[in-house]
Every structure is written in structure tokens, then in C-alpha cells.
Protein backbone atom coordinates (compact mmCIF):
# COMPACT_ATOMS: atom_id res chain seq x y z
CA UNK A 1 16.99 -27.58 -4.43
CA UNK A 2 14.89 -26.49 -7.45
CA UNK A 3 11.31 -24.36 -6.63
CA UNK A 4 8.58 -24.96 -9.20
CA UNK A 5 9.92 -27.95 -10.80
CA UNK A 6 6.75 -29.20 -11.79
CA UNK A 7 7.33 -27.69 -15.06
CA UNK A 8 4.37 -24.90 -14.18
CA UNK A 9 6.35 -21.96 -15.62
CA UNK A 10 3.97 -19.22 -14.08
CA UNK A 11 4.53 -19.94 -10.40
CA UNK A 12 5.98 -17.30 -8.42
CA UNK A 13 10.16 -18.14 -6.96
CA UNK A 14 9.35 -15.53 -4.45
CA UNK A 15 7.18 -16.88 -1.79
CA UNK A 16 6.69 -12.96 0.41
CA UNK A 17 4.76 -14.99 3.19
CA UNK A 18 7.59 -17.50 3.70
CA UNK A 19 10.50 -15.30 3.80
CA UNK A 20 8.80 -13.11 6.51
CA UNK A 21 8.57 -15.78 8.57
CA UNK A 22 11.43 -16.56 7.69
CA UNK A 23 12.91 -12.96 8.51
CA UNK A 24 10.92 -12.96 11.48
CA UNK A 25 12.45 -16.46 13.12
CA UNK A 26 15.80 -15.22 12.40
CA UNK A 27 14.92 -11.92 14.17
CA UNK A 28 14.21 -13.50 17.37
CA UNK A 29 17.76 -15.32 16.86
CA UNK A 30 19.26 -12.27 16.40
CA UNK A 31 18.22 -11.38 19.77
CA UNK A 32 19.22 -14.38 21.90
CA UNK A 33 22.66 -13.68 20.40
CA UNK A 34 22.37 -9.86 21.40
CA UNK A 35 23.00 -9.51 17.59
CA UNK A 36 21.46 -6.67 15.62
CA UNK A 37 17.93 -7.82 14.74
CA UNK A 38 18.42 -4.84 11.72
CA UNK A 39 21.61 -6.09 11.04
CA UNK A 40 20.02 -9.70 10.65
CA UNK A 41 17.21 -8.62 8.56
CA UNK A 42 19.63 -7.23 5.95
CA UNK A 43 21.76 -10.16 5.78
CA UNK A 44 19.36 -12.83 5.59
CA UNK A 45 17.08 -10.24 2.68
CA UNK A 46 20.18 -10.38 0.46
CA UNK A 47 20.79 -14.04 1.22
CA UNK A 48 17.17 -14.72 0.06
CA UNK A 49 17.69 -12.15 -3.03
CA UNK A 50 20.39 -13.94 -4.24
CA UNK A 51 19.00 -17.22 -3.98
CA UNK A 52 15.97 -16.16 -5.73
CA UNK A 53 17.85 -15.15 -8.67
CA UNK A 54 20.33 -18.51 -8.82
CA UNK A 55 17.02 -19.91 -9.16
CA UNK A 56 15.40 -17.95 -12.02
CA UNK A 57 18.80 -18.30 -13.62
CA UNK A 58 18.33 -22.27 -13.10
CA UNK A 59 14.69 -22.58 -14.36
CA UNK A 60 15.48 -20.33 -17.07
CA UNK A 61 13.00 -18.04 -15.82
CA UNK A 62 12.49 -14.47 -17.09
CA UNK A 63 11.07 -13.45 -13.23
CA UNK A 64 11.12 -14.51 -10.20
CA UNK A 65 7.03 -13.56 -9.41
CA UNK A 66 4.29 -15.18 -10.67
CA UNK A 67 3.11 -14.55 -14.15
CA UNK A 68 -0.73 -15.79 -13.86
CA UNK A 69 -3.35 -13.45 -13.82
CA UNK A 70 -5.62 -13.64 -10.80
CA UNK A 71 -9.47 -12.89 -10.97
CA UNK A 72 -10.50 -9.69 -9.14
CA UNK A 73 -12.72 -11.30 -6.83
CA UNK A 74 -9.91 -13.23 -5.66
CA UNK A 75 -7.72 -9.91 -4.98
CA UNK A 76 -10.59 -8.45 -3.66
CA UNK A 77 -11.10 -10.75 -0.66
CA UNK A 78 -7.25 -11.50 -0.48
CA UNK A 79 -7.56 -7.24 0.64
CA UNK A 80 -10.67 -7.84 2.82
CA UNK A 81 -8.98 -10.45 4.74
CA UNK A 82 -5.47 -7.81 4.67
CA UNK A 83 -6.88 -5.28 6.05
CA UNK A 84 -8.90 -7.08 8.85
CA UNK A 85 -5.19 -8.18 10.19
CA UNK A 86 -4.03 -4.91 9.57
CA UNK A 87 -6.65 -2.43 10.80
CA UNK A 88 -6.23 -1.59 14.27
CA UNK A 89 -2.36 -1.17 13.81
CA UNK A 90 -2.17 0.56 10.22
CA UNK A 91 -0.88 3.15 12.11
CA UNK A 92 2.42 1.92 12.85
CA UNK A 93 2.71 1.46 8.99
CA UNK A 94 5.53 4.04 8.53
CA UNK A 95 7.12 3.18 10.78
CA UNK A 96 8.08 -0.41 9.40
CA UNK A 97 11.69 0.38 7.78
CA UNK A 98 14.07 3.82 7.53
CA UNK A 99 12.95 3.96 3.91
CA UNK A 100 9.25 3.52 4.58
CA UNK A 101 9.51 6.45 7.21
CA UNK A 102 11.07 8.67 4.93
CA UNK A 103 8.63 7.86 2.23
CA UNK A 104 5.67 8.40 4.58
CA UNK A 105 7.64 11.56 6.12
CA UNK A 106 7.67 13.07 2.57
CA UNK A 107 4.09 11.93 1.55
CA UNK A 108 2.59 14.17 4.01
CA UNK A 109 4.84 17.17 3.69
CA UNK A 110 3.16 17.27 0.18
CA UNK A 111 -0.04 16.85 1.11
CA UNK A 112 0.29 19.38 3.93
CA UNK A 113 1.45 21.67 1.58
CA UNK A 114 -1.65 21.06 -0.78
CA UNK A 115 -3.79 21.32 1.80
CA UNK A 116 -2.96 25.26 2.23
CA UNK A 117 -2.70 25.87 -1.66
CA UNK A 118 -6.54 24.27 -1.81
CA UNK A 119 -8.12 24.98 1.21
CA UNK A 120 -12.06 24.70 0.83
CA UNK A 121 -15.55 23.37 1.75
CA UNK A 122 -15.28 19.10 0.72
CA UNK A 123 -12.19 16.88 0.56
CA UNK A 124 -12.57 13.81 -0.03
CA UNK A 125 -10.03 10.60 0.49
CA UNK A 126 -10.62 7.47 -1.46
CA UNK A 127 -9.29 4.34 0.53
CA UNK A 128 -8.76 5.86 3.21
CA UNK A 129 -7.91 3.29 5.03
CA UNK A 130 -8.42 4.19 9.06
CA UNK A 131 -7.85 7.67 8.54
CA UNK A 132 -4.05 7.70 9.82
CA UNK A 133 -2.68 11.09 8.88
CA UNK A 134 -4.63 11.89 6.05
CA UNK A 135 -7.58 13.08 8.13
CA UNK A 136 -6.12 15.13 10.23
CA UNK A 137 -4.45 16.84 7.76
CA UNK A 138 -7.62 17.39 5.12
CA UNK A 139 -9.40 18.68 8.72
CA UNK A 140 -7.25 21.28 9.27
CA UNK A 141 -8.28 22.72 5.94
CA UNK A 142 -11.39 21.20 4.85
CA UNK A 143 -15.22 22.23 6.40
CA UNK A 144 -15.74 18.47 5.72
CA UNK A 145 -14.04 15.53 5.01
CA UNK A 146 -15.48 12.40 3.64
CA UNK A 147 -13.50 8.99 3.41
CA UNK A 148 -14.38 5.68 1.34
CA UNK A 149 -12.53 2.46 1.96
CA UNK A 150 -14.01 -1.08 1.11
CA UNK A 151 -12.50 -2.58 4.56
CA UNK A 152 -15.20 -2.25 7.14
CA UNK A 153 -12.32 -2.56 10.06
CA UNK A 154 -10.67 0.14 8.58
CA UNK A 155 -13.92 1.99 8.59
CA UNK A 156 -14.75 1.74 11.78
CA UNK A 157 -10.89 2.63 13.10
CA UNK A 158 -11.59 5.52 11.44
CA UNK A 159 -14.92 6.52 12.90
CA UNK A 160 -13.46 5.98 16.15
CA UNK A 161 -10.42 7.76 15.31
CA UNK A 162 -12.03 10.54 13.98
CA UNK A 163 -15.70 10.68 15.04
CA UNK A 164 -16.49 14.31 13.11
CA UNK A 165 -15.83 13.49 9.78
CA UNK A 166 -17.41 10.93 7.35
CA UNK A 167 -16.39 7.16 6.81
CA UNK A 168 -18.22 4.85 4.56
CA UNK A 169 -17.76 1.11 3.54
CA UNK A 170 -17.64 1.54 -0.14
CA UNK A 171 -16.52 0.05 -3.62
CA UNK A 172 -15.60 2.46 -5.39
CA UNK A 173 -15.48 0.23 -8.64
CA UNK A 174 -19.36 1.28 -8.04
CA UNK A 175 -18.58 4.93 -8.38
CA UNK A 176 -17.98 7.62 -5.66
CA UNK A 177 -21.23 8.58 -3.84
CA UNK A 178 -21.23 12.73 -4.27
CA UNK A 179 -22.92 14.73 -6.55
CA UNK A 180 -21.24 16.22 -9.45
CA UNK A 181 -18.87 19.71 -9.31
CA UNK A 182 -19.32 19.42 -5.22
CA UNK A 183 -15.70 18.27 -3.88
CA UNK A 184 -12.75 20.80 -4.08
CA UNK A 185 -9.77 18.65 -3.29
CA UNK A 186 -9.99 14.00 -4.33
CA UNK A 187 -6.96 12.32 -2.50
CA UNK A 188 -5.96 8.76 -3.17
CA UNK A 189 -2.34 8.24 -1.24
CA UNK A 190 -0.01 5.10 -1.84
CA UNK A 191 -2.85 4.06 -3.51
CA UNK A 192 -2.66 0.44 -4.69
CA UNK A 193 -6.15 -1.28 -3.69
CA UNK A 194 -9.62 -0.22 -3.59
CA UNK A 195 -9.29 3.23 -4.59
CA UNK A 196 -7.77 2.23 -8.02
CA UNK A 197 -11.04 1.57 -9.20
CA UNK A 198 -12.11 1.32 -12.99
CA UNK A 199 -13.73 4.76 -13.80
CA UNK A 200 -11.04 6.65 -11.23
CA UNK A 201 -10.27 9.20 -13.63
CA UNK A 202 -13.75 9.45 -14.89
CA UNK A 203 -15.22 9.98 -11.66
CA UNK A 204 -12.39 12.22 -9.61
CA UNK A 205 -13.06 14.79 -12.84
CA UNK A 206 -17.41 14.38 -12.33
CA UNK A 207 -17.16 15.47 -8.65
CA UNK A 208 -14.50 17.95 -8.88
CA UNK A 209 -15.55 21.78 -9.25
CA UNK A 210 -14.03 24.08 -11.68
CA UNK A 211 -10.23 24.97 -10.59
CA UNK A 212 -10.40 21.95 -7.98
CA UNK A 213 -7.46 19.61 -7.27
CA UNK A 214 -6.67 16.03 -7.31
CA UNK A 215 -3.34 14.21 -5.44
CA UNK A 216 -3.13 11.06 -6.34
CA UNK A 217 0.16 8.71 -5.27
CA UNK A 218 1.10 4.80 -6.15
CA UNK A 219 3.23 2.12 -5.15
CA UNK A 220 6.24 2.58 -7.32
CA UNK A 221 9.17 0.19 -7.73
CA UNK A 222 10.56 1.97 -9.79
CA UNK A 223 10.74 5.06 -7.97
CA UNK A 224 13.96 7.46 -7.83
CA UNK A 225 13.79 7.79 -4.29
CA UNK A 226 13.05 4.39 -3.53
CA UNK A 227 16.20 3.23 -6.18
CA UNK A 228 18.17 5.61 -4.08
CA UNK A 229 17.69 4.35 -0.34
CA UNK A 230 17.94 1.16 -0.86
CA UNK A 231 20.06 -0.93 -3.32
CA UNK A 232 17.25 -4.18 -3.99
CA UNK A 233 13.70 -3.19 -5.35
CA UNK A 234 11.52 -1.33 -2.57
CA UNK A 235 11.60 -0.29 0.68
CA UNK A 236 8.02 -0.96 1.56
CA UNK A 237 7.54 -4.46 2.72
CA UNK A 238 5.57 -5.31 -0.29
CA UNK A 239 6.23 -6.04 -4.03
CA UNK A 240 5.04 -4.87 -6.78
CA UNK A 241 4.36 -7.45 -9.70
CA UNK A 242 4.11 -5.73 -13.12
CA UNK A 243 3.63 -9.20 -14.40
CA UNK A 244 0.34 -9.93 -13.47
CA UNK A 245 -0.67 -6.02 -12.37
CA UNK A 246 -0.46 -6.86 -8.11
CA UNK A 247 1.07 -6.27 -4.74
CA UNK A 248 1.98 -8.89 -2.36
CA UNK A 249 1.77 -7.81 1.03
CA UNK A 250 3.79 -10.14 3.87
CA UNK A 251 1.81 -10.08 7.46
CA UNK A 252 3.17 -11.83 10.27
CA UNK A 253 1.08 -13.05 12.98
């Protein structure tokens, strides 16, 4: 059976919502067959890959994700609604795959290590989601620690979480609320939402003082270490679409 043959050439082949339920139904066969659930999940990913491409090849397609641009509004709320889901259990993030762990694993060793090289009075994290990791690392380092993140559950996770440090609901496409030469380290990790905001550059450089540092990290599919761990596109249960400048993000219920 043929997807998309309406004849609208920009619609996406890959559906991420449908195949993880997809993924997720054939999971919980796996397991009333005491079959590797793991096992299953690879199996049925490469039958889906495969399938995908047959039908890119058959709709003379050039990709398999959707070409049309999508109004930043729209991806706004789409995150809103995300990261309401997503909040309370962002923490078990990394722990999603192997090659998520060891992505995660090696994210923080970095930062760790920046943290001693650039130890100082203000760090500051933009989207920092609800603080997992990040803030207790900047902490150890840091006489204070401020964190911006447009989700207000991810806010307040992180308030609770970490109750003597700073956590605002902000959009940053608004600018980042600090005074100019004041912060001595700006982090933005996996960044790939609301801290990729239009004047990033601009901004990080205004609040910076002289000899202060930036680390700044994105969702890359084309990554070396991600091309090495796995042999299809990323090991992060999302996908990057270069086509249209997005992420899709799968969430089961």
C-alpha cells in the first residue's frame, strides 16, 4: 500500500507517532512470548526503515520526512504541549536507549570538566529544562545558577528539584533577562527548542564577561559518534528533519 498518494508531495512517509505505538504494541508481544522486548524493538525499527524507503523509492520521493515548513507558533505549542507530557519524568531521558546513555554519559563528563576550568560567580543554563544534571553540576562550581526554559512544568520540576537556585518561565526569543558582562559561564545542552532562540549568539556574547565561556551542544544526525553506535540515523528517539529545520519527538502514553 502506497502512503501519501494524494499526490501532496510534501507529506512526511515517516509517521514517528505511529511507529512508537507501533514499537510499543509489539513490545508488550515480545513479552507474552518471553521474547527480548530489545531484541523486538530492533527488528521491527529495521522492518519499518526499510519499508519507509521502498516507499520513497515508489513515490519517487527525494525523503522520507516532510518537506513543508511549519509556522513557529505552531512548533512552539507542539513543545509546550511536549514538555507538559514529559516534565515530571525528563529524568529518565538518558536512560531511553544504550546510545542515548552513552551520549548523555559523555555530555556531562564535558561539562563537568568545564565546570572546573571556569569556575565563578553566575552560570547560567538556557532551556534548562527541569534542571536534571545540569544543575547540580553548574552548583558545584557556580555561587549562583540561573535557568530559563519556556515550559512552566519544567520550571516548576526544577524549583522543586532544586529549590536554591533560580528558574524562570522565559522566551528567550525575547532576550535573556541579565545585565550585560555579568555571567561567567552560558550553557545550552542538546539544545534543539527554546534555547535556540533568534539573537542566541548576540545575546550569550552581551552577558558574558571578558575571558568568560560558552558550551553550547545540538541534536546532530550527523554526528560521528552517533554514525558509529548505531548503523540507521540516531540513537535518540527523535529525528532530525533538515528539510524543514525540526525535530519530531515520539511520546507514548
Amino acid at each position: 500500500m502506497q502512503k501519501n498518494g494524494s499526490g501532496e508531495t510534501h507529506l512526511p512517509i515517516y509517521l514517528p507517532q505511529r511507529e512508537q505505538e507501533l514499537l510499543v504494541r509489539f513490545r508488550e508481544k515480545a513479552k507474552e512470548k518471553n521474547v527480548d522486548p530489545n531484541m523486538m524493538d530492533m527488528l521491527v525499527s529495521m522492518l519499518m526503515s526499510a519499508a519507509k524507503f521502498a516507499q520513497m523509492d515508489i513515490l519517487q520521493r527525494q525523503t522520507i520526512l516532510d518537506t513543508g515548513q511549519i509556522q513557529e507558533d505552531v512548533l512552539k505549542s507542539n513543545l509546550l504541549v511536549l514538555t507538559s507530557l514529559v516534565a515530571k519524568v525528563y529524568d529518565e531521558y538518558d536512560h531511553a536507549s544504550e546510545g542515548t546513555h552513552m551520549e548523555c554519559t559523555r555530555e556531562t563528563e564535558l561539562l563537568r570538566g568545564l565546570t572546573e576550568l571556569q569556575k565563578g560567580g553566575v552560570a547560567v543554563n538556557l532551556g534548562c529544562a527541569n534542571g536534571t544534571q545540569v544543575t547540580e553540576i553548574l552548583s558545584s562550581g557556580f555561587q549562583r545558577v540561573v535557568g530559563y526554559d519556556i515550559s512552566p512544568e519544567m520550571v516548576a520540576c526544577a524549583k522543586e528539584k532544586f529549590p536554591d537556585n533560580e528558574f524562570f518561565v522565559h522566551d528567550l526569543d525575547t532576550g535573556i533577562t541579565l545585565e550585560d558582562e555579568t555571567v561567567d559561564l552560558v550553557v545550552a545542552n542538546f539544545g534543539a527548542a527554546s534555547e535556540v532562540c533568534k539573537d542566541l549568539w548576540q545575546e550569550t556574547s552581551r552577558i558574558l564577561r571578558p575571558g568568560g565561556r560558552t558550551y553550547f551542544s545540538f541534536y546532530n544526525q550527523n554526528a560521528l559518534i552517533t554514525r558509529w553506535w548505531t548503523p540507521w540515523s540516531n540513537s535518540f528517539c527523535i529525528t532530525i528533519n533538515p528539510h524543514n529545520d525540526t525535530i519530531m519527538v515520539p511520546v507514548a502514553g
